[in-house]
Protein backbone atom coordinates (compact mmCIF):
# COMPACT_ATOMS: atom_id res chain seq x y z
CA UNK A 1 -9.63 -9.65 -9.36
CA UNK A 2 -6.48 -11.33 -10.27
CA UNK A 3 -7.13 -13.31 -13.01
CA UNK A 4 -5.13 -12.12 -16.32
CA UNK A 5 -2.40 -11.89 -14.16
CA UNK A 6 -2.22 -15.51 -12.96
CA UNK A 7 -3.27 -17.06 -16.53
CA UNK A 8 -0.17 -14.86 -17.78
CA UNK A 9 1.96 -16.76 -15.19
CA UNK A 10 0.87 -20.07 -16.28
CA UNK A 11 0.69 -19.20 -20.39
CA UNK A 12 4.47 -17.17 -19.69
CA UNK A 13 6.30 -19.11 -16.75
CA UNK A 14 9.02 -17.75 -17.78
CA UNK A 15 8.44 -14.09 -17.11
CA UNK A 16 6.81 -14.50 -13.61
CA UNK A 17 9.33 -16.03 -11.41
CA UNK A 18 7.21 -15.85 -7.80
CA UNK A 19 8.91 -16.64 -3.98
CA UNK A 20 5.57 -19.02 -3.73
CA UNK A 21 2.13 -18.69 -1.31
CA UNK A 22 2.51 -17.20 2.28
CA UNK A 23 0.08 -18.98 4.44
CA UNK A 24 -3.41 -17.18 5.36
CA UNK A 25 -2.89 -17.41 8.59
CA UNK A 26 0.54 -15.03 8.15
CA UNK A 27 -1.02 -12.78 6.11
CA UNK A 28 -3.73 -12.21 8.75
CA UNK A 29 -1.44 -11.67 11.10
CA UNK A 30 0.61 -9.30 9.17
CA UNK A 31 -2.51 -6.71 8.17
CA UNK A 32 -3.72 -6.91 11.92
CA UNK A 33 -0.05 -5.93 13.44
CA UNK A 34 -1.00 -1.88 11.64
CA UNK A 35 0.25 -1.96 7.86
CA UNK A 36 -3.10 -0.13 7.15
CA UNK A 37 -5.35 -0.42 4.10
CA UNK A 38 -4.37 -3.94 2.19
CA UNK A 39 -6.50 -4.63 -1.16
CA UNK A 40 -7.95 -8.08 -1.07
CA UNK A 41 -6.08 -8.89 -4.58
CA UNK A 42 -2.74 -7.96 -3.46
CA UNK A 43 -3.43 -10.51 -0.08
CA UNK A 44 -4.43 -12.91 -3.01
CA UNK A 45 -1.91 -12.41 -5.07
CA UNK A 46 0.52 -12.82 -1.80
CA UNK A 47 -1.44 -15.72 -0.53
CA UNK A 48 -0.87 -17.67 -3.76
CA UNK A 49 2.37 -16.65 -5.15
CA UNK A 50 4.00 -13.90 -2.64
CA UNK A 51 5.77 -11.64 -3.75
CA UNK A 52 8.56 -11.92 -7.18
CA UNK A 53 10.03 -10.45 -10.36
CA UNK A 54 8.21 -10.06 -13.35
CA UNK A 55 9.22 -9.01 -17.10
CA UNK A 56 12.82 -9.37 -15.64
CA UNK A 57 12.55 -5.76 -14.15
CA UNK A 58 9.25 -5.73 -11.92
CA UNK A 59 8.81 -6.65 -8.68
CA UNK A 60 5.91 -7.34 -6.54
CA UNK A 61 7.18 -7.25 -2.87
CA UNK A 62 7.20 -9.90 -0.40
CA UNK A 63 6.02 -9.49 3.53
CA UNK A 64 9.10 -10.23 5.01
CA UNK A 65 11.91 -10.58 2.42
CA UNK A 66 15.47 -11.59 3.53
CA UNK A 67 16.40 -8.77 1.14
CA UNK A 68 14.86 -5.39 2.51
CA UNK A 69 14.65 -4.22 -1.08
CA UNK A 70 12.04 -6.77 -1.47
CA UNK A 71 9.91 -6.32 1.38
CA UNK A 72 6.83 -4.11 1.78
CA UNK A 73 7.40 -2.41 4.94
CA UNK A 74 11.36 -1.19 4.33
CA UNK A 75 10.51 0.40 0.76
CA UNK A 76 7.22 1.28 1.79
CA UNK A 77 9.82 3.74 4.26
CA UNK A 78 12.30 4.21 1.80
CA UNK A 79 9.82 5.91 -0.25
CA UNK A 80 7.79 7.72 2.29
CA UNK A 81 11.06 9.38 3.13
CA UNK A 82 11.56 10.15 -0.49
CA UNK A 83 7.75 12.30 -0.80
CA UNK A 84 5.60 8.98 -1.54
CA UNK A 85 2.13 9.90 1.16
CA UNK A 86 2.84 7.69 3.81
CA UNK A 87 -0.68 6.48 3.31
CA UNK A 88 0.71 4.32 0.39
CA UNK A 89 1.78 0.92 1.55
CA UNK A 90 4.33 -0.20 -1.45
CA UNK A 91 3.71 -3.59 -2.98
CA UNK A 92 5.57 -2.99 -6.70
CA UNK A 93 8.40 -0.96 -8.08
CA UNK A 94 10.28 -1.31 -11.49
CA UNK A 95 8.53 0.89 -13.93
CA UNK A 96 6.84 3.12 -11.63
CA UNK A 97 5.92 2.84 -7.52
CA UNK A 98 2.43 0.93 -6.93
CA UNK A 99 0.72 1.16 -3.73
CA UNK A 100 -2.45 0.98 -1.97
CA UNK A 101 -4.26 3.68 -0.40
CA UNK A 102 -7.69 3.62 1.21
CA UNK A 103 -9.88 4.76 -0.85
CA UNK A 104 -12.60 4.17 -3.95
CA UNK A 105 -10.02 3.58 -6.40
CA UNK A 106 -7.01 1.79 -3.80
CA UNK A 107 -4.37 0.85 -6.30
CA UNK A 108 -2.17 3.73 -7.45
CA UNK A 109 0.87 3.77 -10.14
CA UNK A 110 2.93 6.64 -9.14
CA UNK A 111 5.76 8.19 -11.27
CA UNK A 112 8.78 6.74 -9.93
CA UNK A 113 10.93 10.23 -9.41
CA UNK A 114 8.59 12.66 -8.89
CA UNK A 115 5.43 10.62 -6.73
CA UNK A 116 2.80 11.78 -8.81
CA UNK A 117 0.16 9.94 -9.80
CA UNK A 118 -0.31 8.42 -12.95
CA UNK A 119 -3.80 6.40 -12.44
CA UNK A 120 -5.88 4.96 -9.87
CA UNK A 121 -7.89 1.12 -10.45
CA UNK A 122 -10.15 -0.97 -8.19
CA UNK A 123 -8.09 -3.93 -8.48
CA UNK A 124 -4.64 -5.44 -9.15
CA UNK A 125 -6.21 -7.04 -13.01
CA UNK A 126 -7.05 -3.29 -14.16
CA UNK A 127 -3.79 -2.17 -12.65
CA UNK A 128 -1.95 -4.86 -14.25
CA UNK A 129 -3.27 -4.23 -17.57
CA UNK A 130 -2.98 -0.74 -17.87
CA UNK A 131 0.68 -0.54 -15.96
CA UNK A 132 2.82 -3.70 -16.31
CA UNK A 133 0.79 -5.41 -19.08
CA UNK A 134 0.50 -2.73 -21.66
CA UNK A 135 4.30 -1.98 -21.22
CA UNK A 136 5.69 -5.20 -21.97
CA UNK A 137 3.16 -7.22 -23.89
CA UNK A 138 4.42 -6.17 -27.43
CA UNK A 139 8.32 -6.48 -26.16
CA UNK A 140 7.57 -10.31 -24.77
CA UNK A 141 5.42 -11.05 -27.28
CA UNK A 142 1.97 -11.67 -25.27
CA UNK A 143 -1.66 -12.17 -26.54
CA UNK A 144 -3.70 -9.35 -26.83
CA UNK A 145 -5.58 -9.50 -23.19
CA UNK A 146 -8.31 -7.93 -21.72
């Protein structure tokens, strides 16, 4: 479920500044060529608005950024090589490192030094609201969400 986090980008516009939709099609391709586990919120979330910045100092990485510091696979091996499982396929960093892992609970925040976890959530709305959202909504002034 993605929902808060797209009626934030249309209530804040300009907090969420995305690279725009990758086509289906792409994205099909891309899960089938081996990444591993993909959450169906985080294809959504791609699908619709790729990848982008948000609250000035989170990003949600692209597929295949021009800038490697932006894409999914390079920091996915950028932090693997730093202690990260290499089960975790990377699609945030600013705060802390979010991935997705196969399992019941496939979103994880980890602590961005040290790797360890700091909570698990079934999909990218809980993970948004407990992470990103509850960070920033005081400092940007958001509506209490749920």
């Amino acid at each position: 479920m993605i929902d808060r986090l797209l009626k934030d980008s249309r209530e804040y516009p300009r907090l969420f500044l995305w690279n725009g939709g990758v086509d289906r099609i792409v994205l099909d391709e891309w899960k089938s060529s081996g990444p591993g586990f993909v959450h169906p919120d985080v294809l959504e979330i791609w699908s619709k608005l790729g990848g982008g910045d948000i609250f000035e100092t989170e990003t949600i990485l692209s597929l295949n950024h021009k800038d490697e510091s932006d894409a999914v696979k390079s920091m996915s091996k950028h932090h693997w090589s730093l202690g990260l499982p290499s089960r975790a396929l990377v699609f945030h960093v600013g705060l802390c490192v979010s991935a997705m892992i196969d399992c019941d609970l496939p979103i994880v925040a980890y602590d961005f030094q040290t790797y360890a976890e700091l909570g698990r959530f079934i999909d990218l709305d809980s993970w948004y609201l407990n992470v990103l959202r509850s960070e920033y909504q005081h400092r940007y002034g958001l509506e209490p969400g749920t």
